[in-house]
Each structure stands twice: as structure tokens, then as C-alpha cells.
Protein backbone atom coordinates (compact mmCIF):
# COMPACT_ATOMS: atom_id res chain seq x y z
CA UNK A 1 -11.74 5.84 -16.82
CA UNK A 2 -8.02 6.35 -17.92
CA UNK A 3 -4.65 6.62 -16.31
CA UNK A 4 -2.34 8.81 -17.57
CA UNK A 5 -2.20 8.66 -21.40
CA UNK A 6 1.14 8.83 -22.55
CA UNK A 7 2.68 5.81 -24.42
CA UNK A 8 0.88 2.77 -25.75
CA UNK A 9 -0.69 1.67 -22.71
CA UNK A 10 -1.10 5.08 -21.01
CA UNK A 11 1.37 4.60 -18.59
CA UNK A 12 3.69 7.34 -17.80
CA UNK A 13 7.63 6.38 -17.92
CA UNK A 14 7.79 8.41 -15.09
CA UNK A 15 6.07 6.70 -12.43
CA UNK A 16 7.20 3.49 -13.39
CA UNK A 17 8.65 2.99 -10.09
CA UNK A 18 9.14 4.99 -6.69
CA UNK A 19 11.50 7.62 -6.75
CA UNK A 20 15.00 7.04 -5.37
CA UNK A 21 14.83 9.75 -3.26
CA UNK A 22 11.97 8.84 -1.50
CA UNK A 23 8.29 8.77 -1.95
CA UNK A 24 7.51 12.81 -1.95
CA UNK A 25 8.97 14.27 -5.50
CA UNK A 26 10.21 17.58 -3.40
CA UNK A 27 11.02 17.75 -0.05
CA UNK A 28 8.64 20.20 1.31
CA UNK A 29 6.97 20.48 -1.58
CA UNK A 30 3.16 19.13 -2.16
CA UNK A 31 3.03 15.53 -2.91
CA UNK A 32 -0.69 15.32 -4.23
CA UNK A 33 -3.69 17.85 -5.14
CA UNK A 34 -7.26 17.06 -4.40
CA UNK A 35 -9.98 19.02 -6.19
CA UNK A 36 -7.05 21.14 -7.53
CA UNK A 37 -5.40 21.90 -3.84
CA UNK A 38 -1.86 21.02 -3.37
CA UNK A 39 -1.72 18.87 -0.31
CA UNK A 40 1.84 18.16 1.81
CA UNK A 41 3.06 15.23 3.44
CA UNK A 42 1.23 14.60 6.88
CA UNK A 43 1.76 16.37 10.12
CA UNK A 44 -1.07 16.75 12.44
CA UNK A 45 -1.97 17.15 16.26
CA UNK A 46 -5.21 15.20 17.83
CA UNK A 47 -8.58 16.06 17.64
CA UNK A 48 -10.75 14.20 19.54
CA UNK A 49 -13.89 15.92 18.74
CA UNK A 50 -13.47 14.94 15.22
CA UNK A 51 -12.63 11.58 16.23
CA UNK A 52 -16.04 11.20 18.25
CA UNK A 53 -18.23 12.67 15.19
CA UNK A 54 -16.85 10.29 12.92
CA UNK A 55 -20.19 7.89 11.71
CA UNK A 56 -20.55 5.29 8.94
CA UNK A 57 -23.58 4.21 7.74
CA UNK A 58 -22.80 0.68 7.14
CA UNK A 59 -25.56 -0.53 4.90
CA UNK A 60 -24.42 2.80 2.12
CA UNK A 61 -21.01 1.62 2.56
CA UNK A 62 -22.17 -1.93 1.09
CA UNK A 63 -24.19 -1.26 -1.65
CA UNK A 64 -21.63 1.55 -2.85
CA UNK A 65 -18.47 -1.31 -2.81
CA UNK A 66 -21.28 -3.73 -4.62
CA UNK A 67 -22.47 -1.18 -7.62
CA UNK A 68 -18.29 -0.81 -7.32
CA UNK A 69 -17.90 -4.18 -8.68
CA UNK A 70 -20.54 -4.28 -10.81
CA UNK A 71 -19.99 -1.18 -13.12
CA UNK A 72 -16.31 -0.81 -12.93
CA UNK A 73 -13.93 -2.54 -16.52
CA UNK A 74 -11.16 -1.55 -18.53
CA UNK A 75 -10.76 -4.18 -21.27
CA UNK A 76 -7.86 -4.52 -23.88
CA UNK A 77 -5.09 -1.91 -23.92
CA UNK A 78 -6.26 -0.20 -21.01
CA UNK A 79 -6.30 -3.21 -19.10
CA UNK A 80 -3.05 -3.54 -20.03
CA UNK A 81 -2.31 -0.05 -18.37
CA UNK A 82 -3.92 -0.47 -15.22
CA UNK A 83 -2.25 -3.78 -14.73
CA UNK A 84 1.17 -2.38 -15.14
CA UNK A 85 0.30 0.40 -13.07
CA UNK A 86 -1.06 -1.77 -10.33
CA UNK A 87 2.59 -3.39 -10.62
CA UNK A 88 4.39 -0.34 -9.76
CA UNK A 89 2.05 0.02 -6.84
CA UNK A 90 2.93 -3.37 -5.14
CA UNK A 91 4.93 -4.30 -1.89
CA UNK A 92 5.86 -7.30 -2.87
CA UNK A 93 5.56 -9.38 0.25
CA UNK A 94 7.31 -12.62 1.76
CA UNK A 95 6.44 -12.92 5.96
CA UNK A 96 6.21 -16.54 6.15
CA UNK A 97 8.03 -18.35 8.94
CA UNK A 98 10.07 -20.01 6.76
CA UNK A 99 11.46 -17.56 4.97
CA UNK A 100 15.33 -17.73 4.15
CA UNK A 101 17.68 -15.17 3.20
CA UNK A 102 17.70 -17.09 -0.52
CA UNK A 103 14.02 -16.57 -0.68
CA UNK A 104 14.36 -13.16 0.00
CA UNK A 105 17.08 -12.88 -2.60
CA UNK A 106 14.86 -14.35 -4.94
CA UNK A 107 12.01 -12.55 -4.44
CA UNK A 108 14.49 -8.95 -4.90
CA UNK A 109 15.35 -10.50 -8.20
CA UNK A 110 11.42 -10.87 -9.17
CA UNK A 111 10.79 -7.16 -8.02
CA UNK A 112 13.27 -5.98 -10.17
CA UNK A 113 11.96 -8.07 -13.31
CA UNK A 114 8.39 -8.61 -12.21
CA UNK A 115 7.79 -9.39 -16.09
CA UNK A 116 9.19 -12.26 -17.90
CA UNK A 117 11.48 -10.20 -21.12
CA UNK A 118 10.12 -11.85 -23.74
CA UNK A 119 6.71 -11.23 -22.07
CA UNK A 120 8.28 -7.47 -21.67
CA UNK A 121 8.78 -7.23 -25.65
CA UNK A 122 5.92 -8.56 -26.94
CA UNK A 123 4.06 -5.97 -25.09
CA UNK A 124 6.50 -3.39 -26.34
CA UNK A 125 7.28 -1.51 -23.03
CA UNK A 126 10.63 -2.26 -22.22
CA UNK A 127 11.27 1.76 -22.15
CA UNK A 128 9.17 1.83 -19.10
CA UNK A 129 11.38 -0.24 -16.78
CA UNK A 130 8.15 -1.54 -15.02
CA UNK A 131 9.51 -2.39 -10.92
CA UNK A 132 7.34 -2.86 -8.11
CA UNK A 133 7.39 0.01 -5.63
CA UNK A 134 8.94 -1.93 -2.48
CA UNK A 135 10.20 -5.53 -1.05
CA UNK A 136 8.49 -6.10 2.80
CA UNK A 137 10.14 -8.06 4.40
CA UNK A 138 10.67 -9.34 8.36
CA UNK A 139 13.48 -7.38 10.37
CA UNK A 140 15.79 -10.13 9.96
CA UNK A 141 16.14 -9.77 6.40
CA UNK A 142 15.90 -5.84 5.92
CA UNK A 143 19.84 -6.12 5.13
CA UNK A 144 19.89 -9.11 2.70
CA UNK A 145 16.59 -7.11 0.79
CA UNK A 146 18.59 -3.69 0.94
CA UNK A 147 21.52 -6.07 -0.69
CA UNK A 148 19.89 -7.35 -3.31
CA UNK A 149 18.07 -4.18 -4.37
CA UNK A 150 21.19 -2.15 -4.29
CA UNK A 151 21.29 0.18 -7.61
CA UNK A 152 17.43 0.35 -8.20
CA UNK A 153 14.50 2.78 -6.77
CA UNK A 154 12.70 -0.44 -5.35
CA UNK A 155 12.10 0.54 -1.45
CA UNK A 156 12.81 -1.85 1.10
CA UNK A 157 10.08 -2.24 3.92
CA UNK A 158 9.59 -3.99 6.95
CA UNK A 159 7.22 -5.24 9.36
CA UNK A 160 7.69 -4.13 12.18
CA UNK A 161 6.29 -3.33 16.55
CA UNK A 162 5.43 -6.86 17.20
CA UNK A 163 4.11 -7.80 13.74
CA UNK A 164 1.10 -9.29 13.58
CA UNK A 165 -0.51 -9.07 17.07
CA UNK A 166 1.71 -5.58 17.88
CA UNK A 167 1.03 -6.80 21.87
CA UNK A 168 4.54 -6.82 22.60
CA UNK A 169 5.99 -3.73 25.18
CA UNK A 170 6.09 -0.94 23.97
CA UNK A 171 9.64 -0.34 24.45
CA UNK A 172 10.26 -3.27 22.68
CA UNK A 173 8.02 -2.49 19.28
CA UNK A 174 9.76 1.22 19.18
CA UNK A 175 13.17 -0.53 19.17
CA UNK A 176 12.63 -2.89 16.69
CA UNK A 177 11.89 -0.21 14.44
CA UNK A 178 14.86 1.91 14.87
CA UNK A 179 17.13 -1.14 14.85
CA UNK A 180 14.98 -2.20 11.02
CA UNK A 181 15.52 1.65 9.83
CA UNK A 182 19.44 1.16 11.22
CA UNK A 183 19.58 -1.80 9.14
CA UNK A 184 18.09 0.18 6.18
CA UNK A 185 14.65 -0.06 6.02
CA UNK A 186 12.65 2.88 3.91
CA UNK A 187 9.16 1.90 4.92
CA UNK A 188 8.02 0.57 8.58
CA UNK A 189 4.95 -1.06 8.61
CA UNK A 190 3.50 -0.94 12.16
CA UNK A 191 0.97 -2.27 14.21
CA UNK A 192 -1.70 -0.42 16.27
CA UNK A 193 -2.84 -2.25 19.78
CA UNK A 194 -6.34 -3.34 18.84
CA UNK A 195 -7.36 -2.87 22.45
CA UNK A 196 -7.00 0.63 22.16
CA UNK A 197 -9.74 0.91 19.55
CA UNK A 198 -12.24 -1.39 21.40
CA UNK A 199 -11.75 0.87 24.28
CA UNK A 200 -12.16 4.12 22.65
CA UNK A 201 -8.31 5.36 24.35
CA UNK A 202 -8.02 7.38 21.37
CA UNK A 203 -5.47 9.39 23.48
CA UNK A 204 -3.21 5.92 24.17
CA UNK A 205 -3.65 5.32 20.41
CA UNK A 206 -2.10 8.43 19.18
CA UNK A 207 0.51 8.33 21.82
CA UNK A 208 1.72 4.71 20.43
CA UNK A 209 1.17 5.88 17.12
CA UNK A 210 3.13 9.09 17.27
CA UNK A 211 6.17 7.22 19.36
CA UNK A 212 6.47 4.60 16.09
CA UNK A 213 6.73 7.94 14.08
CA UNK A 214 9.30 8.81 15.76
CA UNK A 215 11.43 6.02 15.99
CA UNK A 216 10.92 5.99 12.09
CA UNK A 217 13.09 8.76 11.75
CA UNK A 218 13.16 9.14 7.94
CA UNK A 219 11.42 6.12 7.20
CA UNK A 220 7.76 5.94 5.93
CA UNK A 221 5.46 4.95 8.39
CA UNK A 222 2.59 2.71 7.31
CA UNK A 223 -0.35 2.08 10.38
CA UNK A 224 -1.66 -1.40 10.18
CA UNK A 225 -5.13 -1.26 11.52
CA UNK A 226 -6.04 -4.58 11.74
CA UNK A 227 -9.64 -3.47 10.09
CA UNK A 228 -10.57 -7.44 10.00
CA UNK A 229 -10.54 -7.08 14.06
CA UNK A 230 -12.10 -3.84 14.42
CA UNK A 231 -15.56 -5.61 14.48
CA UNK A 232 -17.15 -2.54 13.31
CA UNK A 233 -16.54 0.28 9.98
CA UNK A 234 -17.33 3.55 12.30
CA UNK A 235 -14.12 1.84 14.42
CA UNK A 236 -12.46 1.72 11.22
CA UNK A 237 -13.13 5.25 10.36
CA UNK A 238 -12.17 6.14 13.93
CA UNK A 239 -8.96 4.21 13.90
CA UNK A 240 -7.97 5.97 10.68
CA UNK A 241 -8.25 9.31 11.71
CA UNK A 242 -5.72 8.98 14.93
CA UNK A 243 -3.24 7.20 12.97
CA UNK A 244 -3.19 10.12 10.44
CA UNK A 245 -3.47 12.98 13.23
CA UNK A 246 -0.35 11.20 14.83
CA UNK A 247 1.80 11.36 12.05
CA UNK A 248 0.89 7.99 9.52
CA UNK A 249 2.43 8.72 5.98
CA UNK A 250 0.12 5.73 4.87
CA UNK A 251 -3.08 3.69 6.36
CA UNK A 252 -2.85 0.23 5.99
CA UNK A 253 -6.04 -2.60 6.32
CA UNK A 254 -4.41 -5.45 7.54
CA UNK A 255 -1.41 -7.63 8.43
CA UNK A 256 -2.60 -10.30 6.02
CA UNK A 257 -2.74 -12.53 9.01
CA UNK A 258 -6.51 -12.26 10.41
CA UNK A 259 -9.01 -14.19 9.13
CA UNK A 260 -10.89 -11.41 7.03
CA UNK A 261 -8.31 -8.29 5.33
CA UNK A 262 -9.06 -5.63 2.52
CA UNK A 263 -11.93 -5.45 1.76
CA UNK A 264 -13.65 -2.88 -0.42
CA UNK A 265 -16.33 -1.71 2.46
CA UNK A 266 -13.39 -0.85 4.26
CA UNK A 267 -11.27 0.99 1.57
CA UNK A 268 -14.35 3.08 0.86
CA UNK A 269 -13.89 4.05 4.77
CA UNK A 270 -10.50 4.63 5.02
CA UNK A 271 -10.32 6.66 1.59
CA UNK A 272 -13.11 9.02 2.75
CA UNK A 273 -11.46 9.69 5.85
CA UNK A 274 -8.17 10.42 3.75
CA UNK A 275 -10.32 12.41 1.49
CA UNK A 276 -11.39 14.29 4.64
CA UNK A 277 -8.46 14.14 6.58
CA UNK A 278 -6.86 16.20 3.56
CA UNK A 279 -9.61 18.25 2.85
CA UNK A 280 -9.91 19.71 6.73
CA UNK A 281 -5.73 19.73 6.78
CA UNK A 282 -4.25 20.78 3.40
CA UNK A 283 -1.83 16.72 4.19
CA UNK A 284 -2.15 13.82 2.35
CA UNK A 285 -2.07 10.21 3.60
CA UNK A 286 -1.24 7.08 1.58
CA UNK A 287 -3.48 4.30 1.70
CA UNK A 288 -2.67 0.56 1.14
CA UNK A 289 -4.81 -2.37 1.03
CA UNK A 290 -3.26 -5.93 1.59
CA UNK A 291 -4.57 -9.38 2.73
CA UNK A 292 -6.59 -11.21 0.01
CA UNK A 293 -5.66 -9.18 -3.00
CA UNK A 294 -4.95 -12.02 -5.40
CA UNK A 295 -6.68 -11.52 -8.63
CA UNK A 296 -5.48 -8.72 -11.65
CA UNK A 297 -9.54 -8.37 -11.44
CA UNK A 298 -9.26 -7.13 -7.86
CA UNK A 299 -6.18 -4.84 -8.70
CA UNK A 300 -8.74 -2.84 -11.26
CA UNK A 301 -11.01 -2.80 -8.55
CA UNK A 302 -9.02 -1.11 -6.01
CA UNK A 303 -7.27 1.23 -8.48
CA UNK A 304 -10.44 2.32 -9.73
CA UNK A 305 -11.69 3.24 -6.23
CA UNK A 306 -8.48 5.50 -5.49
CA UNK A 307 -9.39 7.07 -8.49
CA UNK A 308 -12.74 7.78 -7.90
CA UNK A 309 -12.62 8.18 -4.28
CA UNK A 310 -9.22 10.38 -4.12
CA UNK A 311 -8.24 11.30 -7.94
CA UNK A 312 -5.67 10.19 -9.87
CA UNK A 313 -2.20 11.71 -7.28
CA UNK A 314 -3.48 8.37 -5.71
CA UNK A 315 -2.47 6.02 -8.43
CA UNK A 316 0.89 6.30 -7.69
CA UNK A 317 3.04 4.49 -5.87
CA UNK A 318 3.72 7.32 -4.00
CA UNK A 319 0.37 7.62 -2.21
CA UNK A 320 -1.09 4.01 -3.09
CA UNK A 321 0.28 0.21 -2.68
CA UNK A 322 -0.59 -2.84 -2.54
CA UNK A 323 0.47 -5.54 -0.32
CA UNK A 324 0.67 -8.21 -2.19
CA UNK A 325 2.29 -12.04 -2.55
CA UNK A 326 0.30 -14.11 -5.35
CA UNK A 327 -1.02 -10.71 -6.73
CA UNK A 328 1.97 -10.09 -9.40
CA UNK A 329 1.38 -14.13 -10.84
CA UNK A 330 -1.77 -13.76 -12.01
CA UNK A 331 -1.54 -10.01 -13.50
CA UNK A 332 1.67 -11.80 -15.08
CA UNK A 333 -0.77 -14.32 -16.90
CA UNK A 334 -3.64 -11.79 -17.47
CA UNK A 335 -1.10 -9.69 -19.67
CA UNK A 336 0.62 -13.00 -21.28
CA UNK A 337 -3.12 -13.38 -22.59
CA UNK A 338 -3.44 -9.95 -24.06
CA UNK A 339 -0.11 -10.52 -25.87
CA UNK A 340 -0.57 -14.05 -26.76
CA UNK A 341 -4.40 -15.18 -27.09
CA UNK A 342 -3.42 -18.15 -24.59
CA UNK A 343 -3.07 -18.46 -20.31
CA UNK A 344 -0.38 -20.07 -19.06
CA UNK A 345 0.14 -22.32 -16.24
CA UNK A 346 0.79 -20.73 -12.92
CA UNK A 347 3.90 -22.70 -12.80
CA UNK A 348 5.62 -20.19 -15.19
CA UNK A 349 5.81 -16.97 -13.04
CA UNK A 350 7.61 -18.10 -10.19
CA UNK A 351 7.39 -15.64 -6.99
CA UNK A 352 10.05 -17.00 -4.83
């Protein structure tokens, strides 16, 4: 199991971060391949009858994401590698509600040095100009976060339709996110209305979902499902199929805010369905896990199931993130060990 082996820790300069332009290298052009088929960004009418024969057979699901753990590690220099990459997949994340325009500010300036320098040079990849792929943020501080990234490829994303219940009118949640790509917003993270799942209005879901498209405008649109309230993984697998046939350019697990979030049954679900979603289509969907994602172990984890489950065009920041808060201080201290021989306190890699 490798990334990309170019430079000392098979990390390609490259993909270091997003690209400026957006997250597709060519407008138009295909964004990902899948068993050699170039796939384009996502555009896609409903289809309920595929929606009703989606099935998940729960107990497979488990035991798969168990042998996951079990059999999957990259030690030494590829460590290294998949930790850095894992960087350059983050949205580094502040929604607490007391978050302050300086705490955004500070947590722009830790995106765009996510690695302490002398950290950077005993490693020996200060060519590689390692940046996390975005900032999320609340509305109210898309335009202090599109300040303080001005002059680097780092994205700027925001929470948006009601964040985290999403039960707010819908008038109101389809505003909010043309007033957060108005105040310069790249991503939009929405919200789906649980209810709709629970009731089976697949039609009601893709209507909501396809109106937040919309009112993205030329924004990326990432579909919170809310998979810790779905109660069950066939919902999940149903959920992620209308968000994608309405127009999601990524599917999201969670808001970070219920009481269970990623979780690997559920990013087995939701990759198959992109897997099959793209297969069926010839469009590929981003995925991002986020809730609970605190460990560098846990980053491995996850980027060796996009690997396995979708190939290695979902590695990238491009078509994989993480949503992530405490994430970035502990890969900090796993690769302070691999240059050093010695773990650090927590207290020396500062979020925000």
C-alpha cells in the first residue's frame, strides 16, 4: 500500500494542496478514473428505482470495517507519507459558539503552517509546501477566513442551511448559502432534513438537495447526512444516493455534533455507493468523513479505505477530506516522533 512515490516520503509536490482554481484540475475535464474510466464532476437526475433497491447487509459491513483495522499499517517513511497526505486532505474546522474572529485568524495562520519549521526541516520537505485543503468555518466568519487566507490555495468553507439540525425554512437555509458564497465561501457544507430520510420522501430530499445546489452557484457543495441519526446503514446508503443524483460534489457523515459521527461501517457505505454511483454514471462524488477523527492512527485508516474502496484519484484533496479539529495535533506529534525518537506534549502544537 503506497501513495504516490515521488520524493522522500512519496508524496507528490503537486497535490500538496487544493488547486487555486478550484477542486477539478480542468473545467470540463475528468476529475478522477475508476478501474481506468475517466469520470466528470457530478450531474445527475433522480432515480427512484435505484434508490428503493439499494440494501446493506449490516453484519458484512462490520466485519469488513473490523478485518479493516486489523490488517491495515504503514510504518516509518511511509507513515510519514500518508500523514502528510492526510494533512492536505483536512478541513480544518472551528464551529464552536465561542468562536471569535481572532480565533479564526489564528486558526488561518495554522492552515497555512500546519507544521512547526523546524519540525518542517528535519523532515526535509519544505519543497512540498504541505497546507491543509480548506478552513470551515460559521457564516459569520467566511470574510475574516477569506482575509486571512488571501494569497494561498487553502479553500474557505462554511457551514451552512441551518447547521447542525438544518430544520430551519427552507427559504431561510437557501439564503444563507448564497449570502456565505457572496461573502466568499468556496465550499458549502449543507444539511439534509433528517425527516425526509425516516420518511422515505426521497422526492422532498432531492428537491432540498438540488435547491442548496443551486444557491451554491460555483461553490462546492458538501451533503451532510447526519449518518449518526439515520438509525439504520441501508438509510445511509439511501440517503447517499439522492444527495449525489441531486447534484452533491461531496458526501459528508456528519456535522460533528450528534452523539455518534464517522464511522468506518458507514464510510464503507457511502464509498460503495460512490463507487456505484460512478460506475452506473461515468461522475464522481467526493466523500468526507468528520466527527471523531482524532488520532494520525485513524487518518491511515480512512485513507487506506479510499484507496481500497475507490483507488488512489480519491486520496486527494480533490475528491477526499477530512473534517477535522484535534486531528492535525496529534499527526503533528506522530511525525515529531519519526524525526526525533521522542513525543511531545500536546501543549506544543497549538490549534487555535
Amino acid at each position: 500500500m503506497t501513495v504516490e512515490n515521488t520524493g522522500r516520503f512519496g508524496i507528490a509536490e503537486s497535490t500538496a494542496s487544493a488547486s487555486p482554481e478550484g477542486l477539478h484540475p480542468s473545467a470540463g475535464g475528468p476529475i478522477a478514473t475508476l478501474g481506468g474510466k475517466p469520470l466528470l464532476s457530478n450531474r445527475g437526475p433522480l432515480n427512484l428505482d435505484w434508490v428503493k433497491q439499494v440494501r446493506v447487509n449490516t453484519s458484512a459491513v462490520e466485519r469488513r470495517a473490523q478485518s479493516h483495522v486489523l490488517r491495515r499499517t504503514v510504518k516509518k517513511d511511509w507513515q510519514v507519507a500518508w500523514l502528510l497526505r492526510a494533512i492536505t486532505c483536512m478541513d480544518l474546522t472551528t464551529l464552536s459558539g465561542d468562536d471569535t474572529d481572532e480565533r479564526v485568524r489564528r486558526l488561518c495562520a495554522k492552515a497555512r503552517h500546519p507544521l512547526r519549521q523546524d519540525l518542517v526541516k528535519r523532515l526535509g520537505i519544505e519543497d512540498l509546501n504541505i497546507q491543509v485543503a480548506a478552513v470551515c468555518v460559521y457564516h459569520h466568519f467566511v470574510e475574516t477566513a477569506r482575509r486571512a487566507l488571501e494569497g494561498t490555495s487553502i479553500r474557505v468553507a462554511a457551514v451552512s442551511t441551518g447547521f447542525p439540525a438544518g430544520l430551519s425554512p427552507l427559504s431561510e437555509r437557501v439564503e444563507e448559502i448564497r449570502r456565505s458564497v457572496q461573502a466568499g465561501a468556496q465550499d458549502i457544507d449543507v444539511v439534509i432534513t433528517r425527516a425526509h430520510v425516516f420518511g422515505g420522501r426521497w422526492q422532498e430530499l432531492y428537491d432540498e438537495v438540488a435547491a442548496f445546489k443551486q444557491a451554491s452557484g460555483p461553490a462546492h457543495m458538501k451533503v451532510i447526512l447526519g449518518t449518526g441519526d439515520l438509525l439504520t446503514l441501508r438509510n445511509v446508503g439511501r440517503a447517499s444516493m439522492v444527495a449525489m443524483m441531486a447534484g452533491a460534489d461531496f458526501i459528508k457523515t456528519s456535522t460533528g455534533k450528534e452523539p455518534t459521527n464517522a464511522t468506518l461501517p458507514v464510510g464503507f457505505v457511502m464509498t460503495r455507493a460512490i463507487r456505484e454511483y460512478a460506475q452506473e454514471t461515468g461522475m464522481a462524488v467526493g466523500f468526507k468523513p468528520a466527527g471523531g477523527i482524532r488520532t494520525a492512527k485513524q487518518s491511515t485508516e480512512w485513507l487506506a479505505l479510499m484507496k481500497e474502496e475507490l483507488g488512489l484519484s480519491w486520496m486527494k484533496a480533490e475528491l477526499f477530506r477530512f473534517g477535522a479539529s484535534g486531528l492535525l495535533n496529534d499527526i503533528e506529534r506522530q511525525l515529531e516522533f519519526h524525526a526525533t525518537g521522542r513525543y511531545s506534549a500536546d501543549y506544543r502544537h497549538p490549534i487555535a
